[in-house]
C-alpha atoms as a PDB file:
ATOM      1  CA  UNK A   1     147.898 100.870  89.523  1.00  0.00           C
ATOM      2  CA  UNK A   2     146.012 103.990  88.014  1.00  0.00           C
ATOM      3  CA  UNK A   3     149.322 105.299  86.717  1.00  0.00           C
ATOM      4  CA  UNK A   4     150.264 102.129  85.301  1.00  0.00           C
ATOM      5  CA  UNK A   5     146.930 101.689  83.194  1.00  0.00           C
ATOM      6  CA  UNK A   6     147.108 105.424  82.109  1.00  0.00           C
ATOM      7  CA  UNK A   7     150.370 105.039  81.324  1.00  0.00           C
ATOM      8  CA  UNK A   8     149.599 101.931  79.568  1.00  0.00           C
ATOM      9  CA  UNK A   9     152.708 100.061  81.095  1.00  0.00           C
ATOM     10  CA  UNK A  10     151.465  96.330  79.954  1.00  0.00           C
ATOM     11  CA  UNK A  11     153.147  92.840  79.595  1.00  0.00           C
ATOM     12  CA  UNK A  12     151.334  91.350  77.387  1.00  0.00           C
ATOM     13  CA  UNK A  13     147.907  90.291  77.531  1.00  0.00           C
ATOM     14  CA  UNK A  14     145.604  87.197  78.716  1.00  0.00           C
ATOM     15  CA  UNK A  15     142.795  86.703  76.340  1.00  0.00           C
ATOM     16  CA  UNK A  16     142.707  89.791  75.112  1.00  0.00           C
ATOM     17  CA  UNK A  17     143.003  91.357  78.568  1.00  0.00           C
ATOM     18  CA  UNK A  18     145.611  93.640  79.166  1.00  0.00           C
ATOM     19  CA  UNK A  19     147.710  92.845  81.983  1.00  0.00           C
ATOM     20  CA  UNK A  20     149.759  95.289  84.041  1.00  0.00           C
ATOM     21  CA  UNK A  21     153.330  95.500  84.803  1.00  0.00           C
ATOM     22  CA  UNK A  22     154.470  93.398  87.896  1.00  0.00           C
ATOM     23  CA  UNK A  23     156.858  96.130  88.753  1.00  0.00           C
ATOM     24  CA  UNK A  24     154.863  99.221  87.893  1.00  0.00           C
ATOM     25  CA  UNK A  25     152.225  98.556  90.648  1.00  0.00           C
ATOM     26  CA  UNK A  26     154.179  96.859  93.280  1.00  0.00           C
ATOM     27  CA  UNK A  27     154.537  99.487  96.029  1.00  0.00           C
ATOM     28  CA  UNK A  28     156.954  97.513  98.063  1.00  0.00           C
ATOM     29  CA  UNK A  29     157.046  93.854  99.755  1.00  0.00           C
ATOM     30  CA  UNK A  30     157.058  93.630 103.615  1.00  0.00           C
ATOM     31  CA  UNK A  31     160.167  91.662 104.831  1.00  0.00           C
ATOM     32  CA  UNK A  32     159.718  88.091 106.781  1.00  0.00           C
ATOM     33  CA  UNK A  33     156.441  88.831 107.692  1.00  0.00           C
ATOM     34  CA  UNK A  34     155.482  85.339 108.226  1.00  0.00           C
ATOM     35  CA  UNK A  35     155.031  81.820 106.731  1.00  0.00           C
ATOM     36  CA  UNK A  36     151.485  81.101 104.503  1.00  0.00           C
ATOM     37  CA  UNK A  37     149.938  84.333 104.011  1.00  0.00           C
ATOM     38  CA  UNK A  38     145.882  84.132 103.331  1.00  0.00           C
ATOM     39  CA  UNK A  39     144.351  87.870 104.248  1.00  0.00           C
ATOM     40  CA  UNK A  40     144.835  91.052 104.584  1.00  0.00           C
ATOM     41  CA  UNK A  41     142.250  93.747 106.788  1.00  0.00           C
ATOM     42  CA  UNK A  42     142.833  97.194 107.100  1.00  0.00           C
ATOM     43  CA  UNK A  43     142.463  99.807 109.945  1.00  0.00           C
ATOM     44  CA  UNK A  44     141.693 103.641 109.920  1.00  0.00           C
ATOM     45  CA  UNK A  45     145.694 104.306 110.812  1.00  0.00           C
ATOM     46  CA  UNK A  46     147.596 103.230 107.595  1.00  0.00           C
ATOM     47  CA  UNK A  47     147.519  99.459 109.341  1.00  0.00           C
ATOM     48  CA  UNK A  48     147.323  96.290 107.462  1.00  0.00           C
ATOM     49  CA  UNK A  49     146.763  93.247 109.243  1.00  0.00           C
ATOM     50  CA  UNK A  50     147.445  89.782 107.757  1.00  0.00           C
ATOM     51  CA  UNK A  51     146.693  86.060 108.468  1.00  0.00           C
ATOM     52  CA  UNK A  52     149.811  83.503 107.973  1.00  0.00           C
ATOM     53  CA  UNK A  53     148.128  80.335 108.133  1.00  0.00           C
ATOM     54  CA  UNK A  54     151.424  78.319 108.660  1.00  0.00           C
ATOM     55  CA  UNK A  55     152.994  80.345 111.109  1.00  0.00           C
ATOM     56  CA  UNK A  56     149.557  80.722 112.707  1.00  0.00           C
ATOM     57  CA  UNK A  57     149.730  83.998 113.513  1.00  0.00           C
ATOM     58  CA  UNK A  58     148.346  87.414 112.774  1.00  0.00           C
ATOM     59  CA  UNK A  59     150.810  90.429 111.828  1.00  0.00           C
ATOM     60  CA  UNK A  60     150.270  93.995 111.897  1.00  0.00           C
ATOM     61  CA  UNK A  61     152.318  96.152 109.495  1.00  0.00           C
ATOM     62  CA  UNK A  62     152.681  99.609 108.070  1.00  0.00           C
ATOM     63  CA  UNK A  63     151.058 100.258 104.678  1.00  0.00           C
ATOM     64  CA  UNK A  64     153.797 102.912 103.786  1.00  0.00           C
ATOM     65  CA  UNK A  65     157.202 101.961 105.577  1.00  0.00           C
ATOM     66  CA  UNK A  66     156.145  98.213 104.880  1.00  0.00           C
ATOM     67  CA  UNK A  67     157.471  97.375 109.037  1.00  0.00           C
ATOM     68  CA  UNK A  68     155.967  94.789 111.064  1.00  0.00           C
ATOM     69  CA  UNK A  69     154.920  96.675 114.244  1.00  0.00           C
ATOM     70  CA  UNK A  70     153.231  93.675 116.528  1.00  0.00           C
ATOM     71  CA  UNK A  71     152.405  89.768 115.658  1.00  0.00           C
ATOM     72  CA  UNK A  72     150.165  88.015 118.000  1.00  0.00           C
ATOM     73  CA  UNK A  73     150.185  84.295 118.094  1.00  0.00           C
ATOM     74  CA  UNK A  74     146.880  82.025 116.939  1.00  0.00           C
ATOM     75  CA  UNK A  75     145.065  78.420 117.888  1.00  0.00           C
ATOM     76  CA  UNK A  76     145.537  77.444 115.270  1.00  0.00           C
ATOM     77  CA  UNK A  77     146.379  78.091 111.501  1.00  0.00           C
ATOM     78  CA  UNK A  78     144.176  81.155 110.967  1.00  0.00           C
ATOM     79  CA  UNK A  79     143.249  82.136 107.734  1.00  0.00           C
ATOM     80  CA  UNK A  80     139.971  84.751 107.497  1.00  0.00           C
ATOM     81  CA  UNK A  81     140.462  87.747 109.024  1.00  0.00           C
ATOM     82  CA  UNK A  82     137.866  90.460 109.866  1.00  0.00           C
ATOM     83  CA  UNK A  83     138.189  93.769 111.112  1.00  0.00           C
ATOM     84  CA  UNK A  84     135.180  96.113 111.169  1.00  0.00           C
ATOM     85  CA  UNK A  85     134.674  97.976 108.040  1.00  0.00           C
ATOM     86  CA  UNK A  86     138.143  96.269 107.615  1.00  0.00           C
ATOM     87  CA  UNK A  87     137.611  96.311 103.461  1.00  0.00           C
ATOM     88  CA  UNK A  88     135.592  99.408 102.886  1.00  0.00           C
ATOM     89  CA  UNK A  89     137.484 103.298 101.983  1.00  0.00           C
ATOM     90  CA  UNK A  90     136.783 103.903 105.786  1.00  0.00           C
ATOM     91  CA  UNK A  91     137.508 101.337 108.129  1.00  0.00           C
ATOM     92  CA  UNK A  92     136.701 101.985 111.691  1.00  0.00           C
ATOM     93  CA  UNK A  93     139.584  99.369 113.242  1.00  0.00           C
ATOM     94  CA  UNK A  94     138.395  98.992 116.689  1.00  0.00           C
ATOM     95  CA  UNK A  95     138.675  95.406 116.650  1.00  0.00           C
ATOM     96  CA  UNK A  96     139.574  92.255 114.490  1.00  0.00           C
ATOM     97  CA  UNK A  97     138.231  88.693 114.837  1.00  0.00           C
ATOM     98  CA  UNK A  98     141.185  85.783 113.410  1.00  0.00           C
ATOM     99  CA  UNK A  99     138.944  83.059 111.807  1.00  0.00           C
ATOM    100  CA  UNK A 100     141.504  79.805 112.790  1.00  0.00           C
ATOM    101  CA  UNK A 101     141.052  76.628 110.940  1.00  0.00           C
ATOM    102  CA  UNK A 102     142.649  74.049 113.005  1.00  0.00           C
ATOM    103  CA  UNK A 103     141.700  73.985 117.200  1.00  0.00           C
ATOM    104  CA  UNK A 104     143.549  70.471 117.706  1.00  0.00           C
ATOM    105  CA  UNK A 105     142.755  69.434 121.287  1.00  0.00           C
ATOM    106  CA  UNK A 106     141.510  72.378 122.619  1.00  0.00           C
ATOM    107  CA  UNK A 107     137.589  72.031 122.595  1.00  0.00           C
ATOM    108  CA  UNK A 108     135.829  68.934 123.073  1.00  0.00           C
ATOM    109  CA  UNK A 109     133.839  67.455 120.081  1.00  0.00           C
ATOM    110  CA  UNK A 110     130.109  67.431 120.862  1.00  0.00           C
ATOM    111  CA  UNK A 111     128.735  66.239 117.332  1.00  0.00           C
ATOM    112  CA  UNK A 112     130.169  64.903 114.168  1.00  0.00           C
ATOM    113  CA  UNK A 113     131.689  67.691 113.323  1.00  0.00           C
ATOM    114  CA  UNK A 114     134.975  69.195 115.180  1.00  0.00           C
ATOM    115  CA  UNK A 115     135.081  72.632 116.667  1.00  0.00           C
ATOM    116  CA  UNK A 116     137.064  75.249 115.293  1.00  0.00           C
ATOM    117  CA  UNK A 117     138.105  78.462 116.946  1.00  0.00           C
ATOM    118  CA  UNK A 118     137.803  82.306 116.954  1.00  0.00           C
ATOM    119  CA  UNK A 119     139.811  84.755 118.976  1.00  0.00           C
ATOM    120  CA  UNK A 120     139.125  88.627 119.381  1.00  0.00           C
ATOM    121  CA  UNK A 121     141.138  90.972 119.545  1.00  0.00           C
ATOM    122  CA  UNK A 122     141.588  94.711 120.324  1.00  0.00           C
ATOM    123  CA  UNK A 123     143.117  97.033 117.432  1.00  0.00           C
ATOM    124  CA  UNK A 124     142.689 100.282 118.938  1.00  0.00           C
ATOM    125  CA  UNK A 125     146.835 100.414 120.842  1.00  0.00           C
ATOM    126  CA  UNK A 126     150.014  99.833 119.103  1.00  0.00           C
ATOM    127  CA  UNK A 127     149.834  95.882 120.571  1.00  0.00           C
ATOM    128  CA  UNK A 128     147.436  94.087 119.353  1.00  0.00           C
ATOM    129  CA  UNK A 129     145.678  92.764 122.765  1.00  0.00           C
ATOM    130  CA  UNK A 130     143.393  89.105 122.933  1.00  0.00           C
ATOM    131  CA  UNK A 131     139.562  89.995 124.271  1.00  0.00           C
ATOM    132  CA  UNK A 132     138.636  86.550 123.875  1.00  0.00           C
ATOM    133  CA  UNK A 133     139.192  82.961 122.270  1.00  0.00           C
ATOM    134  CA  UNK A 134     135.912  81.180 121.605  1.00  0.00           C
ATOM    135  CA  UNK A 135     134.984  77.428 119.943  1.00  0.00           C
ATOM    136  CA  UNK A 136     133.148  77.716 116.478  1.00  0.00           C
ATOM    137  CA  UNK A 137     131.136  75.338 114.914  1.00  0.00           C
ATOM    138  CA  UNK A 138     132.034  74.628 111.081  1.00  0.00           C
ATOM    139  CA  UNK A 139     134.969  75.801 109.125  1.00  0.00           C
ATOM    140  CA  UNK A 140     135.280  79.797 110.233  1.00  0.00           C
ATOM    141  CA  UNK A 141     135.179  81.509 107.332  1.00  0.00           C
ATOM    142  CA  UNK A 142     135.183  85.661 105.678  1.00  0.00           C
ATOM    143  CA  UNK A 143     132.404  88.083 107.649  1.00  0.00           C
ATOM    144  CA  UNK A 144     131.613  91.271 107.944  1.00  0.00           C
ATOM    145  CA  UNK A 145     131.578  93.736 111.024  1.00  0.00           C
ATOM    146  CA  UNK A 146     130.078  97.036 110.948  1.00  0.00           C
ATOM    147  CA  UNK A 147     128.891  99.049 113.789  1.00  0.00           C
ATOM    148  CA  UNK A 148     125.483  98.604 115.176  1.00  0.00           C
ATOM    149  CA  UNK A 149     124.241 102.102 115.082  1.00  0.00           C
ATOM    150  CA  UNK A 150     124.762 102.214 111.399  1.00  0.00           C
ATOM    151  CA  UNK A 151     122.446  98.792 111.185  1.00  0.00           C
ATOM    152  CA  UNK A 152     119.653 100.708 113.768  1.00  0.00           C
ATOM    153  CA  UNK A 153     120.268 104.002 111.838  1.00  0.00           C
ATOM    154  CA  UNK A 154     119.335 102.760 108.493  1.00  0.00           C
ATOM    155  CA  UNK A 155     116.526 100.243 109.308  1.00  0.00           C
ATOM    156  CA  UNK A 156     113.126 101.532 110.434  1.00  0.00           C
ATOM    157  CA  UNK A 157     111.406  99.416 113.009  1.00  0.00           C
ATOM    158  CA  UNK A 158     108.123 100.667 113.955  1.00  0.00           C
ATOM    159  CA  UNK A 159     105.985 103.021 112.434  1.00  0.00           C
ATOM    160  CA  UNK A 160     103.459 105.279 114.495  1.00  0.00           C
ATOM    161  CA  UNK A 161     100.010 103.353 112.921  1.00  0.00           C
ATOM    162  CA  UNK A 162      98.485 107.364 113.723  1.00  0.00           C
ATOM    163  CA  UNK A 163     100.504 108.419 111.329  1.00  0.00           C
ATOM    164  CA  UNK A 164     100.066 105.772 108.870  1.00  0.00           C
ATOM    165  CA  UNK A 165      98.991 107.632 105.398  1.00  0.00           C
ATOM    166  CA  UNK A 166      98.902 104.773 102.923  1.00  0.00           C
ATOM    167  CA  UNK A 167      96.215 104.930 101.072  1.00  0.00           C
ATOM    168  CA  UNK A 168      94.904 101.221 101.553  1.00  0.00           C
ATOM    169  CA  UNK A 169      95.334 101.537 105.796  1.00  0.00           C
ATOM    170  CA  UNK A 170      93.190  99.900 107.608  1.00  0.00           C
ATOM    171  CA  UNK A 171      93.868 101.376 111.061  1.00  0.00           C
ATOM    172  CA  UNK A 172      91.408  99.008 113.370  1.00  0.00           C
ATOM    173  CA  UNK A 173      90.033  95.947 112.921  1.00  0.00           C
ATOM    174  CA  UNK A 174      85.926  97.756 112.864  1.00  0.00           C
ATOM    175  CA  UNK A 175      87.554  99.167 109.633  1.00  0.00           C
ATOM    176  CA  UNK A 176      88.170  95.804 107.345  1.00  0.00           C
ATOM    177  CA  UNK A 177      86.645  95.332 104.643  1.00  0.00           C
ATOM    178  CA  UNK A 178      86.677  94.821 100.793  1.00  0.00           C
ATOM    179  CA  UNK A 179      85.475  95.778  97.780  1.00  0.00           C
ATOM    180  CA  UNK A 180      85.067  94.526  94.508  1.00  0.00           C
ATOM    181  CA  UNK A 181      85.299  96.672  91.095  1.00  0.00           C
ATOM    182  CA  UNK A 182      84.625  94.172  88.141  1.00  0.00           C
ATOM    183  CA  UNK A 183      87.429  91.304  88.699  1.00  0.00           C
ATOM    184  CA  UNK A 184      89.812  93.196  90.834  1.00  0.00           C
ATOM    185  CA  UNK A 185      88.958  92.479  94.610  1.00  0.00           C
ATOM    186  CA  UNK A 186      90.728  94.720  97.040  1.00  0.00           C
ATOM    187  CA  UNK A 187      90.424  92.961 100.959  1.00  0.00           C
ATOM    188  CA  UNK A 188      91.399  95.456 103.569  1.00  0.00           C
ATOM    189  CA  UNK A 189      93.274  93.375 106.453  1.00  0.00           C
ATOM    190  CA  UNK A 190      94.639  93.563 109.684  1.00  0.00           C
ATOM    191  CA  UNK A 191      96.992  91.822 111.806  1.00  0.00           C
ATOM    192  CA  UNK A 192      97.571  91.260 115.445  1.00  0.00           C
ATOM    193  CA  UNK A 193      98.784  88.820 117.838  1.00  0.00           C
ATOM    194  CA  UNK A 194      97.117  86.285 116.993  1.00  0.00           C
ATOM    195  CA  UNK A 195      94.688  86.814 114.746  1.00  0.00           C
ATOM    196  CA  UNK A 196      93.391  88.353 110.879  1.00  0.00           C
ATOM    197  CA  UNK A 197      90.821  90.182 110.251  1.00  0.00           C
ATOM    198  CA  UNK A 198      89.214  88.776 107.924  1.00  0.00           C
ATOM    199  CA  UNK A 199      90.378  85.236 108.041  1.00  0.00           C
ATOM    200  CA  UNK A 200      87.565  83.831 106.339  1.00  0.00           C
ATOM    201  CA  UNK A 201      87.246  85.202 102.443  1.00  0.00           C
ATOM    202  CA  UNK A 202      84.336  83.601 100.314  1.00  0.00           C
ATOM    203  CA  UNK A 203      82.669  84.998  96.980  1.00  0.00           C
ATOM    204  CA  UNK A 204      86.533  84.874  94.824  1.00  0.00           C
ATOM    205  CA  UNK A 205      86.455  83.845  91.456  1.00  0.00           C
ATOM    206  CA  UNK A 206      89.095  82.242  89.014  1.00  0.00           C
ATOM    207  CA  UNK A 207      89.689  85.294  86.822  1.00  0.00           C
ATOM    208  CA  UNK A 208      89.876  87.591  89.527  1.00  0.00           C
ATOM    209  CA  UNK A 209      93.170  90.128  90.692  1.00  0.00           C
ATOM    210  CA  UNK A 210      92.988  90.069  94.430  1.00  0.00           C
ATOM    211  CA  UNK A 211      94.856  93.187  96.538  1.00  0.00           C
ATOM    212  CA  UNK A 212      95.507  92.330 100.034  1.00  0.00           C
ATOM    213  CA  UNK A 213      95.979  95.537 101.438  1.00  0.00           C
ATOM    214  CA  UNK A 214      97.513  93.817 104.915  1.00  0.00           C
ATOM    215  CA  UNK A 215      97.872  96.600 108.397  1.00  0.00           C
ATOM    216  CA  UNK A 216      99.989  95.505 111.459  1.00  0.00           C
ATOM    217  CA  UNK A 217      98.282  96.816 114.063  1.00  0.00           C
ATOM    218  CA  UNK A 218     101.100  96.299 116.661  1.00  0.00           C
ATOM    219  CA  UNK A 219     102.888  98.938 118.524  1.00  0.00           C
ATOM    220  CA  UNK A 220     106.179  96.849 119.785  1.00  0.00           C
ATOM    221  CA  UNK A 221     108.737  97.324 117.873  1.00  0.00           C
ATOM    222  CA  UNK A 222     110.025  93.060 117.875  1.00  0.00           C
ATOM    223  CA  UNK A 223     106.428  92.242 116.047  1.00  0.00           C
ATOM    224  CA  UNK A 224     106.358  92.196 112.431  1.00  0.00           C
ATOM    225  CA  UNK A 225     104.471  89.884 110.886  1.00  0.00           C
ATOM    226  CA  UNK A 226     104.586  87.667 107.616  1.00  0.00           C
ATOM    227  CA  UNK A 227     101.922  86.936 105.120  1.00  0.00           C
ATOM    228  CA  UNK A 228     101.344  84.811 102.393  1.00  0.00           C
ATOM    229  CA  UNK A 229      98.988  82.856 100.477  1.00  0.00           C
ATOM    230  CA  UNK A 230      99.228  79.101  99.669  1.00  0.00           C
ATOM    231  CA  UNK A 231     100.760  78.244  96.088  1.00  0.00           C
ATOM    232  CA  UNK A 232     101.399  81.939  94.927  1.00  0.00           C
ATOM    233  CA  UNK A 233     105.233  81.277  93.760  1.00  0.00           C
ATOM    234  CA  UNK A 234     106.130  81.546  97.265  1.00  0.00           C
ATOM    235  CA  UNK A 235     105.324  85.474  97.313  1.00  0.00           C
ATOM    236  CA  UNK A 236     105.308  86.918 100.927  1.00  0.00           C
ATOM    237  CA  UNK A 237     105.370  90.189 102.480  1.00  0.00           C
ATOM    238  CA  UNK A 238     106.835  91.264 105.658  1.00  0.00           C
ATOM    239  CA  UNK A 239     104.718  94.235 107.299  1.00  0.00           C
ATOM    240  CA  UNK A 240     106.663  96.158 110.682  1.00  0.00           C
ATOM    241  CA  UNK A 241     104.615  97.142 113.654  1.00  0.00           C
ATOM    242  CA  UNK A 242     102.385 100.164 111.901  1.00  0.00           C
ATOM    243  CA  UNK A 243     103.182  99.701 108.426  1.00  0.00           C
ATOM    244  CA  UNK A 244     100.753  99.184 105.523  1.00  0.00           C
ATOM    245  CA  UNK A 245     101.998  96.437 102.475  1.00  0.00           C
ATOM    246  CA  UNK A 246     100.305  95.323  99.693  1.00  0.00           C
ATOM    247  CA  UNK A 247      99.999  91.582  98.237  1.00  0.00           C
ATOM    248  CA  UNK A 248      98.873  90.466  95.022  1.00  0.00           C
ATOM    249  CA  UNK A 249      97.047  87.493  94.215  1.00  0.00           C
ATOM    250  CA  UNK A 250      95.883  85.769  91.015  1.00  0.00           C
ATOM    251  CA  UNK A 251      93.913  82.310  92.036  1.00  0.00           C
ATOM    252  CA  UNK A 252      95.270  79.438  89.675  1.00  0.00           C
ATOM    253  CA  UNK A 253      92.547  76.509  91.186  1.00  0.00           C
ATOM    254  CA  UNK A 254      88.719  76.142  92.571  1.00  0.00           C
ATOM    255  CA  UNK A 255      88.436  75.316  96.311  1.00  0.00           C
ATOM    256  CA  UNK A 256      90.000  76.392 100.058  1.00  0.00           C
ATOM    257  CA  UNK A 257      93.003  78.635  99.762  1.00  0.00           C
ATOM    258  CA  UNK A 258      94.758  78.643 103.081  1.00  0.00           C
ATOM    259  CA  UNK A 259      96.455  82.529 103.841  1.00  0.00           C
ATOM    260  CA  UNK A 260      98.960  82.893 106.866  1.00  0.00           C
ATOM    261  CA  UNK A 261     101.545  84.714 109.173  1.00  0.00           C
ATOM    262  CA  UNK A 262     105.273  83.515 107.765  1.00  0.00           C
ATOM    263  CA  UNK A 263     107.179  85.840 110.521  1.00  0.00           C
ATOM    264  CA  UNK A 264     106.682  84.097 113.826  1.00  0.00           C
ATOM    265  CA  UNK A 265     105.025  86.424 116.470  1.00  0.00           C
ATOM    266  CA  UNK A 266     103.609  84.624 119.759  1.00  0.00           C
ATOM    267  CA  UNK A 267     102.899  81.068 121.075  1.00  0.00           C
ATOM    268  CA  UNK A 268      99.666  81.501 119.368  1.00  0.00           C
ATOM    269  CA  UNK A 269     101.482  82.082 115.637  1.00  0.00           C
ATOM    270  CA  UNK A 270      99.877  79.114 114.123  1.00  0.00           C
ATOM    271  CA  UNK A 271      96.176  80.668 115.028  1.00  0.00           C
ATOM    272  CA  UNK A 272      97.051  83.381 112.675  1.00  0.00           C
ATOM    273  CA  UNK A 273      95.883  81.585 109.374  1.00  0.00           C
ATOM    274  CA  UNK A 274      92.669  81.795 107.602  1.00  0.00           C
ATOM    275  CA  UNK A 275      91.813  80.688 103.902  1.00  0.00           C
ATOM    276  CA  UNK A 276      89.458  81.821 101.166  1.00  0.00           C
ATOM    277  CA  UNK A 277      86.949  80.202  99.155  1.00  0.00           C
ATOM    278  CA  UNK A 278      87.727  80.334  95.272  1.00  0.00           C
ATOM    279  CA  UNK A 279      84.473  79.755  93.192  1.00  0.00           C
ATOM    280  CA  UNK A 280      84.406  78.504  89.365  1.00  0.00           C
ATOM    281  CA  UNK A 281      84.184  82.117  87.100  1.00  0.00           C
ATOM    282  CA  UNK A 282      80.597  82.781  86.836  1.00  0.00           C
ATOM    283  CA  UNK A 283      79.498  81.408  90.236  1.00  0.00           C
ATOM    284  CA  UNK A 284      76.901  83.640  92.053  1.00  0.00           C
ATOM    285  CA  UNK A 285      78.600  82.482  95.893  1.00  0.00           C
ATOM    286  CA  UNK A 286      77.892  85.897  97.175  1.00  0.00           C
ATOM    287  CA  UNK A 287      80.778  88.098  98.991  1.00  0.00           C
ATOM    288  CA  UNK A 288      81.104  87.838 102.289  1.00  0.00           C
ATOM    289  CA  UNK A 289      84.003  87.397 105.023  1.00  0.00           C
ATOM    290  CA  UNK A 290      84.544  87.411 108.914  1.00  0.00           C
ATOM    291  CA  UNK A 291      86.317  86.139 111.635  1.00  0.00           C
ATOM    292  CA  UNK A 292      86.165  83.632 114.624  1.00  0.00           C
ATOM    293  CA  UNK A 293      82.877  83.545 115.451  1.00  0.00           C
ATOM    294  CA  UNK A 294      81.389  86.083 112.677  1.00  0.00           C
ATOM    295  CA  UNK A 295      83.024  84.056 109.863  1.00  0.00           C
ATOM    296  CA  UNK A 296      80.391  83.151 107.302  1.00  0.00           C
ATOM    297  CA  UNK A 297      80.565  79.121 107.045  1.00  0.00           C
ATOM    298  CA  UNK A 298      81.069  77.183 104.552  1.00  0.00           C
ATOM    299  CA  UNK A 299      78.589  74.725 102.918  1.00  0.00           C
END
């Protein structure tokens, strides 16, 4: 195909678009492969595998002598196919999953919709060899696989809190706090199951820019937690076990502004809410915040 476009070897054009020469970037055509062709996967060995959706079957062939080497039969009329990394410049071709379409009388109906199937396979011999056949719910359709070391690899989980050098950290809960410097507030917070510190905010103005400089104080790497603040264009942060985020906040009306977890943590998630109080510009409500019991009240 690069050839062809250097070369310039056109047809004609659509639009305005050049389009290439049928011929001039056809490597080759594999013979009687099967009936209804829908996709095509790749593995790491100069293997293409295809779905025939009318034959229902999937076919392994040979990229550059264009032979079938193994077909293995479907249930039923498979379209999607996906092999891991099947569609990327390095596939890794251990296994394939065959999305099928149809599963006529093989899986009972347990809702209003019909069950579909999926079947596994391994890529890794000559033969392609079935690992398992499993009912789907909904039409199966394209996905992705990818290893899961390169998922763990890449995403960072927990972060040691002793090592935590944000500048805004708030490493304990003795250390909350916040400040005010003209009409920017900055409120130091922590969370942990199931609580924030503060959860009780008063002496906010309209007119004010309010930083919530938000610590999870968890160690377990399976508890982040979520936070967000009533009615601000649905703006949330997500803060791992450790980590330090910050959340801006401009209020837009007078009165109780509710604040909040959004990542479920405990059977106690719902306790970890709080709200502030958001005074008329020019109010003298005086500063002041707490929690539980040591939460100023309000009038």
């Amino acid at each position: 195909m690069m050839k062809a476009i250097e070369d310039k070897n056109y047809e004609g054009d659509f639009d305005g678009i050049p389009v290439l020469n049928y011929d001039a970037v056809l490597h080759g055509e594999v013979q009687k492969p099967g009936l209804g062709p829908l996709h095509t996967e790749f593995d790491a060995h100069g293997n293409a595998y295809t779905s025939f959706f009318v034959s229902s079957e999937v076919v392994k062939w040979n990229i550059e002598t264009l032979e079938v080497i193994d077909r293995q039969p479907t249930f039923y009329s498979t379209g999607h196919l996906t092999v891991v990394g099947g569609d990327t410049a390095k596939p890794y071709g251990k296994y394939l999953v065959a999305w099928n379409k149809i599963t006529k009388d093989r899986y009972l109906p347990t809702g209003p919709e019909l069950a579909q199937s999926a079947q596994l396979f391994d890529i890794t011999g000559e033969k392609m060899e079935l690992l398992l056949d499993f009912p789907t719910i909904g039409e199966p359709h394209y996905a992705q696989m990818i290893p899961a070391d390169k998922i763990v690899e890449q995403q960072k989980r927990i972060y040691d809190i002793d090592e935590n050098n944000h500048p805004h950290v708030t490493k304990s809960e003795g250390e909350t706090k916040i400040e005010r410097n003209g009409n920017r507030v900055d409120v130091y917070m922590t969370l942990i199951r199931s609580h924030l510190t503060p959860d009780v905010i008063e002496g906010i103005f309209m007119g004010d820019e309010v930083y919530f400089h938000i610590t999870n104080l968890e160690q377990d790497w399976d508890l982040p937690h979520g936070f967000a603040v009533m009615g601000n264009n649905n703006a949330e942060v997500l803060i791992l076990p450790g980590e330090t985020k910050t959340l801006k906040w401009n209020p837009t009306r007078v009165g109780i502004i509710p604040f909040y977890c959004t990542d479920f943590c405990s059977a106690l998630h719902q306790e970890m809410q709080g709200y502030v109080r958001v005074s008329p510009a020019g109010s003298n409500t005086p500063l002041r915040y707490g929690t539980g019991d040591n939460a100023p009240g309000i009038d």
